[in-house]
C-alpha atoms as a PDB file:
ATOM      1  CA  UNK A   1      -4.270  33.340   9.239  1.00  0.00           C
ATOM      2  CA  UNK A   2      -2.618  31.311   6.531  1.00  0.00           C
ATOM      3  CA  UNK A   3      -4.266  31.205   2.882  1.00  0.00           C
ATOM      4  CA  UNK A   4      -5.964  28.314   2.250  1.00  0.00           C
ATOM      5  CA  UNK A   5      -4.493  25.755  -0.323  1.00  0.00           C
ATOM      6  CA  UNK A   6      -5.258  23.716  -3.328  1.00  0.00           C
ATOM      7  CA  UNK A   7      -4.478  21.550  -5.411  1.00  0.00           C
ATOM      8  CA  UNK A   8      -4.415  22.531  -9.607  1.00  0.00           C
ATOM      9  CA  UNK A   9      -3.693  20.878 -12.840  1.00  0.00           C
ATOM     10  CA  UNK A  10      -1.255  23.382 -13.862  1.00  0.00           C
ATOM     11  CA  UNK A  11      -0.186  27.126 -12.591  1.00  0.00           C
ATOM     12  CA  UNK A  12      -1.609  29.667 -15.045  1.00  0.00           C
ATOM     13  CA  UNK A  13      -2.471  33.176 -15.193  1.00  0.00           C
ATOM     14  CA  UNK A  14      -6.512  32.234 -14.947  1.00  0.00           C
ATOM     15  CA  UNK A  15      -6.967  28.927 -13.040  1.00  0.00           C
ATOM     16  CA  UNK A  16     -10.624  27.680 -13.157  1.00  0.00           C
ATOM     17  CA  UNK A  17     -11.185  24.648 -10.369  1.00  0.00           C
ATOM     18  CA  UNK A  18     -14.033  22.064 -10.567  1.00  0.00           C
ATOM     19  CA  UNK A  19     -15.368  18.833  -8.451  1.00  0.00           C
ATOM     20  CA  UNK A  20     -13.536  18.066  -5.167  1.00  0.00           C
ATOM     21  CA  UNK A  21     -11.392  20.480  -4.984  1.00  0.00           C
ATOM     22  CA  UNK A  22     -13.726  23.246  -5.803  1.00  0.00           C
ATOM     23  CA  UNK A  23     -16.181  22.092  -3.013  1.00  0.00           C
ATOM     24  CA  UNK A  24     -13.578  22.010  -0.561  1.00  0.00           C
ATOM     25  CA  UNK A  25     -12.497  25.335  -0.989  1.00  0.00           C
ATOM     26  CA  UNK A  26     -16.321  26.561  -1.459  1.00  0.00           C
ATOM     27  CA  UNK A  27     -18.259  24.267   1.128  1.00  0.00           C
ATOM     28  CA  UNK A  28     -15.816  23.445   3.683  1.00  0.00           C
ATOM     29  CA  UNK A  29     -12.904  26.488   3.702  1.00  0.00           C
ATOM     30  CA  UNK A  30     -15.936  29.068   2.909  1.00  0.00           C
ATOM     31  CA  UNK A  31     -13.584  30.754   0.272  1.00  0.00           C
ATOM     32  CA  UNK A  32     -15.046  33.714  -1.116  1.00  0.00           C
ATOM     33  CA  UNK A  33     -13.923  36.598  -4.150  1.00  0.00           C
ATOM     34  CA  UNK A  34     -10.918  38.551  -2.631  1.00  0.00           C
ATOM     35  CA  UNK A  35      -9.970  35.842  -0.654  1.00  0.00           C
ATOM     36  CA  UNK A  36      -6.108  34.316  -1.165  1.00  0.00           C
ATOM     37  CA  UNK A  37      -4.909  30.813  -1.950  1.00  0.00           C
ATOM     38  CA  UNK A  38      -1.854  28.933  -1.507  1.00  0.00           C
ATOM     39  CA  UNK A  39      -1.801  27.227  -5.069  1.00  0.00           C
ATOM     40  CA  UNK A  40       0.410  23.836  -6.126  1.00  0.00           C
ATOM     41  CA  UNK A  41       0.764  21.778  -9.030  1.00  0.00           C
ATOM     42  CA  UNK A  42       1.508  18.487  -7.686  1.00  0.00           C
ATOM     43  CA  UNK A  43       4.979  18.537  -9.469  1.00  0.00           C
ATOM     44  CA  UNK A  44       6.896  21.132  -7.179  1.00  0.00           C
ATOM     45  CA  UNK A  45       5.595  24.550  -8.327  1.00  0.00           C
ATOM     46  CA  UNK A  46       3.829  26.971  -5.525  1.00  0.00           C
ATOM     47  CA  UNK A  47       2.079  30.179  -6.049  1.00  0.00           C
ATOM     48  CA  UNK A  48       0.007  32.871  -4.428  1.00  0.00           C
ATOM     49  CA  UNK A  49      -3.563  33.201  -6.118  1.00  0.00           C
ATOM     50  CA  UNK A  50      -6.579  35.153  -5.462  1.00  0.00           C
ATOM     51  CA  UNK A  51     -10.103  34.251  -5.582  1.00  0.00           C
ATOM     52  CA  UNK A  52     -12.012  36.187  -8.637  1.00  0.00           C
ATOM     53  CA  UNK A  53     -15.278  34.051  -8.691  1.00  0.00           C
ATOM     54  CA  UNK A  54     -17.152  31.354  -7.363  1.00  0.00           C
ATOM     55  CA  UNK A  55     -20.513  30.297  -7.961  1.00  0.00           C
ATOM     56  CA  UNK A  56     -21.890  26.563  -8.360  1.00  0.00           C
ATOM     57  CA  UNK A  57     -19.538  24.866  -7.623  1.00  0.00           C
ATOM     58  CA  UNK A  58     -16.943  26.592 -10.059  1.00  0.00           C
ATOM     59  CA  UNK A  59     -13.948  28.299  -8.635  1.00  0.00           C
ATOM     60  CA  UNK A  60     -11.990  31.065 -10.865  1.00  0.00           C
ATOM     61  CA  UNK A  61      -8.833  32.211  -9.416  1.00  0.00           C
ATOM     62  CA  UNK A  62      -6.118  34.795 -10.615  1.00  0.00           C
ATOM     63  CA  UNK A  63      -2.366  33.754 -10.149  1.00  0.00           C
ATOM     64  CA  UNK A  64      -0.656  36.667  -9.245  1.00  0.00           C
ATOM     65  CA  UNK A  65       3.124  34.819  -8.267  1.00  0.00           C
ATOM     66  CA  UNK A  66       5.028  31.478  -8.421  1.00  0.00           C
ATOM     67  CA  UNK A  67       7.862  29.970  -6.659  1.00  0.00           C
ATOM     68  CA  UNK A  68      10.154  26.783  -6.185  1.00  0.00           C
ATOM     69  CA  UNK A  69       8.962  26.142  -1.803  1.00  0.00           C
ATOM     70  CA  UNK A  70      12.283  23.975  -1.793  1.00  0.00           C
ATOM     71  CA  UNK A  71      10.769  21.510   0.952  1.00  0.00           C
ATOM     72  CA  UNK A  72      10.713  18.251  -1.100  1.00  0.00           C
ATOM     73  CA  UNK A  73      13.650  16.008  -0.590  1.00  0.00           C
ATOM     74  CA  UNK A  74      17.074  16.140  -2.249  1.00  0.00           C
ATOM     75  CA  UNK A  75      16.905  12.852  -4.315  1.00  0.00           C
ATOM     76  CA  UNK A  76      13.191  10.369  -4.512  1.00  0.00           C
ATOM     77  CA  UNK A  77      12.649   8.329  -1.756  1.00  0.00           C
ATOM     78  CA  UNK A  78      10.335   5.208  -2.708  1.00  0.00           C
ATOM     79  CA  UNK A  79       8.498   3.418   0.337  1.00  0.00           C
ATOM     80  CA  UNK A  80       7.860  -0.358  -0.874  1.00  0.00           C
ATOM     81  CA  UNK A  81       5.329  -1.241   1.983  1.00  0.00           C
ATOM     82  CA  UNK A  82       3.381  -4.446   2.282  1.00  0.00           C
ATOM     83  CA  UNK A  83      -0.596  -4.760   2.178  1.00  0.00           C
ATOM     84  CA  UNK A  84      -1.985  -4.307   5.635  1.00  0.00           C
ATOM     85  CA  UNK A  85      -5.256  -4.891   7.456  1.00  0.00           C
ATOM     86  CA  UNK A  86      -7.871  -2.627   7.505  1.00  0.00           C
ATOM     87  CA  UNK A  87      -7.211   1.234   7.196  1.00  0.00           C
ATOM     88  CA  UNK A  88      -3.583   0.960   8.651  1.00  0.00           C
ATOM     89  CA  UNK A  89      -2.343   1.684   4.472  1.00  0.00           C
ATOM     90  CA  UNK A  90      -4.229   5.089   4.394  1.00  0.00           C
ATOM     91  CA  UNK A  91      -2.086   6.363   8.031  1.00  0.00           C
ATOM     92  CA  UNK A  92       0.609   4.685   6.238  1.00  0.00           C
ATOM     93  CA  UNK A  93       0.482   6.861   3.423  1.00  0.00           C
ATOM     94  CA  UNK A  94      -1.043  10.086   5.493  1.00  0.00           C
ATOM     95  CA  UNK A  95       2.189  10.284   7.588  1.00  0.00           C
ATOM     96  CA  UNK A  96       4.372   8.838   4.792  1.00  0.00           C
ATOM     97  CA  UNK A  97       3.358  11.700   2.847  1.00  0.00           C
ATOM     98  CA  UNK A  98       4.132  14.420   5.381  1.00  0.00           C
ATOM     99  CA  UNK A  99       7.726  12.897   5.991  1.00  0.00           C
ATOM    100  CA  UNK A 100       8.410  13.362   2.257  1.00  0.00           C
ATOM    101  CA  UNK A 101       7.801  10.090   0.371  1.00  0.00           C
ATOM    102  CA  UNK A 102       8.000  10.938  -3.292  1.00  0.00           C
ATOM    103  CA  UNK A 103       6.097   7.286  -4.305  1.00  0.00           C
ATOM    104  CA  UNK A 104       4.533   4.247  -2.537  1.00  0.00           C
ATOM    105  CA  UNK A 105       3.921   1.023  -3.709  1.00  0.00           C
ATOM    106  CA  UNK A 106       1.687  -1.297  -1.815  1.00  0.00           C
ATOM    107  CA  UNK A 107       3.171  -5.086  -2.112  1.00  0.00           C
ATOM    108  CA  UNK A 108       1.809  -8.349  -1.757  1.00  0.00           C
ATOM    109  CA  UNK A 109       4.090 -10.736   0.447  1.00  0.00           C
ATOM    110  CA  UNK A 110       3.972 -14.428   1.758  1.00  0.00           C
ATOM    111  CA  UNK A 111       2.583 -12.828   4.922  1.00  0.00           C
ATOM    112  CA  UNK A 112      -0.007 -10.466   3.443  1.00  0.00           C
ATOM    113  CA  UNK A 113      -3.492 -11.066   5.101  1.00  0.00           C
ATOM    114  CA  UNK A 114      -4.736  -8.711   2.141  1.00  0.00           C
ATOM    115  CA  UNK A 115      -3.830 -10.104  -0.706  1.00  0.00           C
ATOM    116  CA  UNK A 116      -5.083  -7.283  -3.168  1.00  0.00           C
ATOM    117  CA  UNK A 117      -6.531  -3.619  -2.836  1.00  0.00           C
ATOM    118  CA  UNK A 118      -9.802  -2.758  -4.347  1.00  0.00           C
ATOM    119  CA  UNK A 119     -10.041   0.190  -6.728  1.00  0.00           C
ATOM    120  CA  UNK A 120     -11.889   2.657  -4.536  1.00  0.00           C
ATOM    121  CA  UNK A 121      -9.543   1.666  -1.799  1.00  0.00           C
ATOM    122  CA  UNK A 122      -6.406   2.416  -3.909  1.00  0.00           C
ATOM    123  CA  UNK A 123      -8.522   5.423  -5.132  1.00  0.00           C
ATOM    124  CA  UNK A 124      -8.482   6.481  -1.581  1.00  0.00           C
ATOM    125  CA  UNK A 125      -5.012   6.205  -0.595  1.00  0.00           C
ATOM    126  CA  UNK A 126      -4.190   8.621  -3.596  1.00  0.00           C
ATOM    127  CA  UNK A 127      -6.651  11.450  -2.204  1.00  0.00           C
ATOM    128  CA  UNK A 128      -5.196  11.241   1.383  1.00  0.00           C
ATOM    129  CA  UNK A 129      -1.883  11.448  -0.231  1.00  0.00           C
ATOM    130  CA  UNK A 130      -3.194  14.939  -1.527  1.00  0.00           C
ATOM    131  CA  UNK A 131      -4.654  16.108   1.641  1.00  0.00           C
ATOM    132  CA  UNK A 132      -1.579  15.042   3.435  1.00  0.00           C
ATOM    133  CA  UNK A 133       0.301  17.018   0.862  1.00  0.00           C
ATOM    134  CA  UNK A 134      -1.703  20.144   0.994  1.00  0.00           C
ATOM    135  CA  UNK A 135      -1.862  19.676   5.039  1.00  0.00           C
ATOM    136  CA  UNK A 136       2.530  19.673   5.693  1.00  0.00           C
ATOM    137  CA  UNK A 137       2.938  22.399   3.058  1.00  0.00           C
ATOM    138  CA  UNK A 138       4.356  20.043   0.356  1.00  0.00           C
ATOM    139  CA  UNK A 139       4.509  20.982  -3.213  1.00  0.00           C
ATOM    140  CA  UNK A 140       4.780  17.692  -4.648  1.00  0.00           C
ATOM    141  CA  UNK A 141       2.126  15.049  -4.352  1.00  0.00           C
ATOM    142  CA  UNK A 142       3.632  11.433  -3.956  1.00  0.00           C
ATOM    143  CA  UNK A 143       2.419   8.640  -6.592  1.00  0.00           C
ATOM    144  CA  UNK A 144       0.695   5.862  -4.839  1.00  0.00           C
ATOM    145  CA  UNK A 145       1.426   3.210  -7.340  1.00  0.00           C
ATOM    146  CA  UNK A 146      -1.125  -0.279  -7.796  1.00  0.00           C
ATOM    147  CA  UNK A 147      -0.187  -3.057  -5.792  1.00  0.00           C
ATOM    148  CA  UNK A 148       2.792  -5.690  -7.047  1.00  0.00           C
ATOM    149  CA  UNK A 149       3.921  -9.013  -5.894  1.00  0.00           C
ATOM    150  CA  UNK A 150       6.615  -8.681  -4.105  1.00  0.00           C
ATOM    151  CA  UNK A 151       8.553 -10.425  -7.254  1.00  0.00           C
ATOM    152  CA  UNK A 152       8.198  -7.492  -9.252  1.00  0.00           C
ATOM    153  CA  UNK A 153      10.094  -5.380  -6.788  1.00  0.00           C
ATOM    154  CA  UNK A 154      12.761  -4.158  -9.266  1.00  0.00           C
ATOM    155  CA  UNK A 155      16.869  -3.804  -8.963  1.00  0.00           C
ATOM    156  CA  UNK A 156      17.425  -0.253  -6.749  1.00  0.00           C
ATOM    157  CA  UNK A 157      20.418   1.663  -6.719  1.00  0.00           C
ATOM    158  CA  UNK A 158      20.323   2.271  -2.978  1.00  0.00           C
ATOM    159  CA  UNK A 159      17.327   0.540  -1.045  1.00  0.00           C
ATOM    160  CA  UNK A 160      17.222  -0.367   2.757  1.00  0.00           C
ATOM    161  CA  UNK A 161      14.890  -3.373   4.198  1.00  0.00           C
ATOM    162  CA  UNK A 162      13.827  -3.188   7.795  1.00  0.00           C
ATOM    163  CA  UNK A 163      14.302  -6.647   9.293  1.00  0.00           C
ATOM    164  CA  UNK A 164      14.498  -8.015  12.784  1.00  0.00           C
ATOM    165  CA  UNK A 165      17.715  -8.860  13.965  1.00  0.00           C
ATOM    166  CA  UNK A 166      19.689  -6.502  11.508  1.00  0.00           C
ATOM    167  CA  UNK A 167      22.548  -4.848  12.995  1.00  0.00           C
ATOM    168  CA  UNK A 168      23.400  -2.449  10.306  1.00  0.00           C
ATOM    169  CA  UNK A 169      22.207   1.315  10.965  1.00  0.00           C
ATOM    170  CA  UNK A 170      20.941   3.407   8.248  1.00  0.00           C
ATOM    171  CA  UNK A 171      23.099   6.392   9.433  1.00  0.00           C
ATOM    172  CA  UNK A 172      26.374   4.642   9.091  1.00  0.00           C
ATOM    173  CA  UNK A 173      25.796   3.764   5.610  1.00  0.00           C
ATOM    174  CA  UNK A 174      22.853   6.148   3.858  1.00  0.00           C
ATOM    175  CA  UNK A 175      24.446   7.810   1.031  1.00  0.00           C
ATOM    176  CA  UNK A 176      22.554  11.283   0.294  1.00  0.00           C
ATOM    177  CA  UNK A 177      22.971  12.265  -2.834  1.00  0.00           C
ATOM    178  CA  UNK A 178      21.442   8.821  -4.061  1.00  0.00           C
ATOM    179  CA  UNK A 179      17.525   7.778  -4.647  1.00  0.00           C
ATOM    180  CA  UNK A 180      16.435   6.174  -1.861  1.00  0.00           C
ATOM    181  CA  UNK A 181      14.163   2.919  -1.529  1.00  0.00           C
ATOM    182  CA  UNK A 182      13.003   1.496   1.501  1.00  0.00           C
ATOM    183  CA  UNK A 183      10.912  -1.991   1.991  1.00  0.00           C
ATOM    184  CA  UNK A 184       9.089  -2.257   5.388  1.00  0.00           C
ATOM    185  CA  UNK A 185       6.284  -5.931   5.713  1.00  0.00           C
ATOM    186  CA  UNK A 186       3.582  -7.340   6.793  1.00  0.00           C
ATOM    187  CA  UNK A 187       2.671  -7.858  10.795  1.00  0.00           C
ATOM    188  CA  UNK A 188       4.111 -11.471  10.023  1.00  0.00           C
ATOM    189  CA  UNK A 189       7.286  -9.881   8.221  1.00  0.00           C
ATOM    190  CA  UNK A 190       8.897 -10.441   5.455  1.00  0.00           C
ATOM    191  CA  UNK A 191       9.830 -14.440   4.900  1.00  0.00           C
ATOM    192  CA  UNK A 192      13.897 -15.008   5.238  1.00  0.00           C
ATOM    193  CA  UNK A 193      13.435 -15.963   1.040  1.00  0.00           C
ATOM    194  CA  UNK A 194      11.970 -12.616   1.105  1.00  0.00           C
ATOM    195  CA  UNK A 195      14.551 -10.828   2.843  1.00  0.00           C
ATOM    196  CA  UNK A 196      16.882 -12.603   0.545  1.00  0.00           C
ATOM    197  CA  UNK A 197      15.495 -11.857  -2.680  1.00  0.00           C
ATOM    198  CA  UNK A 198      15.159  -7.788  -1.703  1.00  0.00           C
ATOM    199  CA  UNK A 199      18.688  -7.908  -0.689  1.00  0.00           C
ATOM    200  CA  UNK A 200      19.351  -9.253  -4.646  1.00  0.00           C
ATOM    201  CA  UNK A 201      17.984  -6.520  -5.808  1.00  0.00           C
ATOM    202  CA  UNK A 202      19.952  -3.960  -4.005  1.00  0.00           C
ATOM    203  CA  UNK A 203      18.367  -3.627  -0.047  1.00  0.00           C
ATOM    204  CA  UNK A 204      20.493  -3.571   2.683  1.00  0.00           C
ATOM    205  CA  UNK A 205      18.831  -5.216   6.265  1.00  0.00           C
ATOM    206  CA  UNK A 206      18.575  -2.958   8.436  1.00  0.00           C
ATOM    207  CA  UNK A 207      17.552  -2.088  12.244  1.00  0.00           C
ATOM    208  CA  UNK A 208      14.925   0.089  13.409  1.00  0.00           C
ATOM    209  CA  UNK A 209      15.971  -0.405  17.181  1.00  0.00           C
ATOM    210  CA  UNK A 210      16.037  -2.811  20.177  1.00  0.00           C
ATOM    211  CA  UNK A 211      11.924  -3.595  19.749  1.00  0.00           C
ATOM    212  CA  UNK A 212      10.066  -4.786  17.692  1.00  0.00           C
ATOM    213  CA  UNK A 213       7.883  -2.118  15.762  1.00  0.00           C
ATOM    214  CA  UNK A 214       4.131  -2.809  14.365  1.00  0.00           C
ATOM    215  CA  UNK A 215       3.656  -3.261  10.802  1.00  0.00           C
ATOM    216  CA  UNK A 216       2.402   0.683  10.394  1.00  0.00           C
ATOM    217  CA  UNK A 217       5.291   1.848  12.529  1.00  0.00           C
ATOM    218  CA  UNK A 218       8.028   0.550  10.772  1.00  0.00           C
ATOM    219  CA  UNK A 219       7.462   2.275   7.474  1.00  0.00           C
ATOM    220  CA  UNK A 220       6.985   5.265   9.082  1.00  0.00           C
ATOM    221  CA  UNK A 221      10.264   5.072  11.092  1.00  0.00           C
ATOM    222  CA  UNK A 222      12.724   3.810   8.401  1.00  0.00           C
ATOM    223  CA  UNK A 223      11.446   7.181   6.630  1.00  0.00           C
ATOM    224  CA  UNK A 224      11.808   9.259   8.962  1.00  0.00           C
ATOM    225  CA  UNK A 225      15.359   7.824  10.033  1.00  0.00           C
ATOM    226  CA  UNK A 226      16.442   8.762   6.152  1.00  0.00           C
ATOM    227  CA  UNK A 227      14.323  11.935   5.615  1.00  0.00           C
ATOM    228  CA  UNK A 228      14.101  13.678   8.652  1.00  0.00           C
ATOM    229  CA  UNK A 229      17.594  12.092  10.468  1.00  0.00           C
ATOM    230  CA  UNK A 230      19.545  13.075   7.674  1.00  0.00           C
ATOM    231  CA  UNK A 231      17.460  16.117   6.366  1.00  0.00           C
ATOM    232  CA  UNK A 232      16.772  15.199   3.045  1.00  0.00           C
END
């Protein structure tokens, strides 16, 4: 059976946990003293801890060993996605998260039907980026940044922008030892001014295939085509 996990501020020799991640661990995972966890930091440090006490909603563990897991990506991958309707942004960022994302930022377009994210909405996304995180083994939990205008996107030293009608494949011209960003739109799409004023600031159109992929697929796909196809 594989140790449960959990999140910490930092890896120390006594690690005391509080709140959410406490109750998880106490309420839902039944952890108990003696028991082992699976302990990360967020920033790419893993280690082996056992459960000394627990008792109102307190959790004190004992880190017996650390280790680099080695199953982030090479170089950061950024995922500039746009707004989307209802909960698609939370499976965006559940799956993004598992492929190995290292930050998303939500962006407003011309095409947007949401034209801004609420604060316990945003404060969502970031806790299913944890979960997705501590679910796929990851040691690193990706930043989900506050929404931008699309405007603000900034200049990117290697960035891809999936677009209808593209021919060129990310394959043919992904350069791995580079950070990666990758800008995926609304279900309208990103306007042609759009599309022009990403590919000024370093994106390169791109295909994601013969059909025409949903607004929640095609993040997902131009990720995995970088991170998974080319085994970052």
């Amino acid at each position: 059976m594989r140790p449960h996990r959990a999140l910490v501020p930092h890896l120390s020799p006594e690690i005391e946990l509080r709140g959410r991640e406490a109750h998880h661990l106490l309420e839902v995972l039944r952890a108990r003293p003696g028991d082992f966890v699976t302990v990360f930091d967020g920033k790419g440090l893993e280690g082996r801890a056992v459960v000394e006490w627990a008792e109102a909603g307190i959790l004190r563990l004992r880190l017996e060993q650390t280790w680099e897991a080695g199953r982030e990506a090479g170089v950061p991958v950024e995922l500039y996605v746009a707004l989307l309707k209802g909960d698609a942004l939370a499976d965006v960022v559940r799956a993004a998260t598992e492929l190995g994302v290292t930050r998303v930022v939500p962006v407003v377009t011309v095409h947007s039907v949401a034209k801004e994210i609420g604060a316990n909405k945003l404060e969502r996304l970031r806790r299913v980026a944890v979960e997705a995180a501590k679910q796929s083994g990851r040691t690193v939990v990706p930043a989900v940044a506050d929404p931008i205008p699309l405007k603000q996107v900034p200049e990117v030293e290697q960035g891809f922008v999936a677009h209808v009608g593209a021919e060129l494949r990310v394959r043919d011209v992904l350069e791995t030892d580079k950070p990666v960003s990758l800008a995926t739109g609304p279900e309208g799409g990103f306007s042609p001014q759009e599309v022009e004023f990403l590919t000024g600031r370093g994106f390169r159109p791109v295909t994601l295939g013969r059909r025409i992929l949903r607004a929640e697929t095609a993040p997902l796909a131009l990720l995995a085509l970088v991170t998974a196809g080319e085994g970052l």
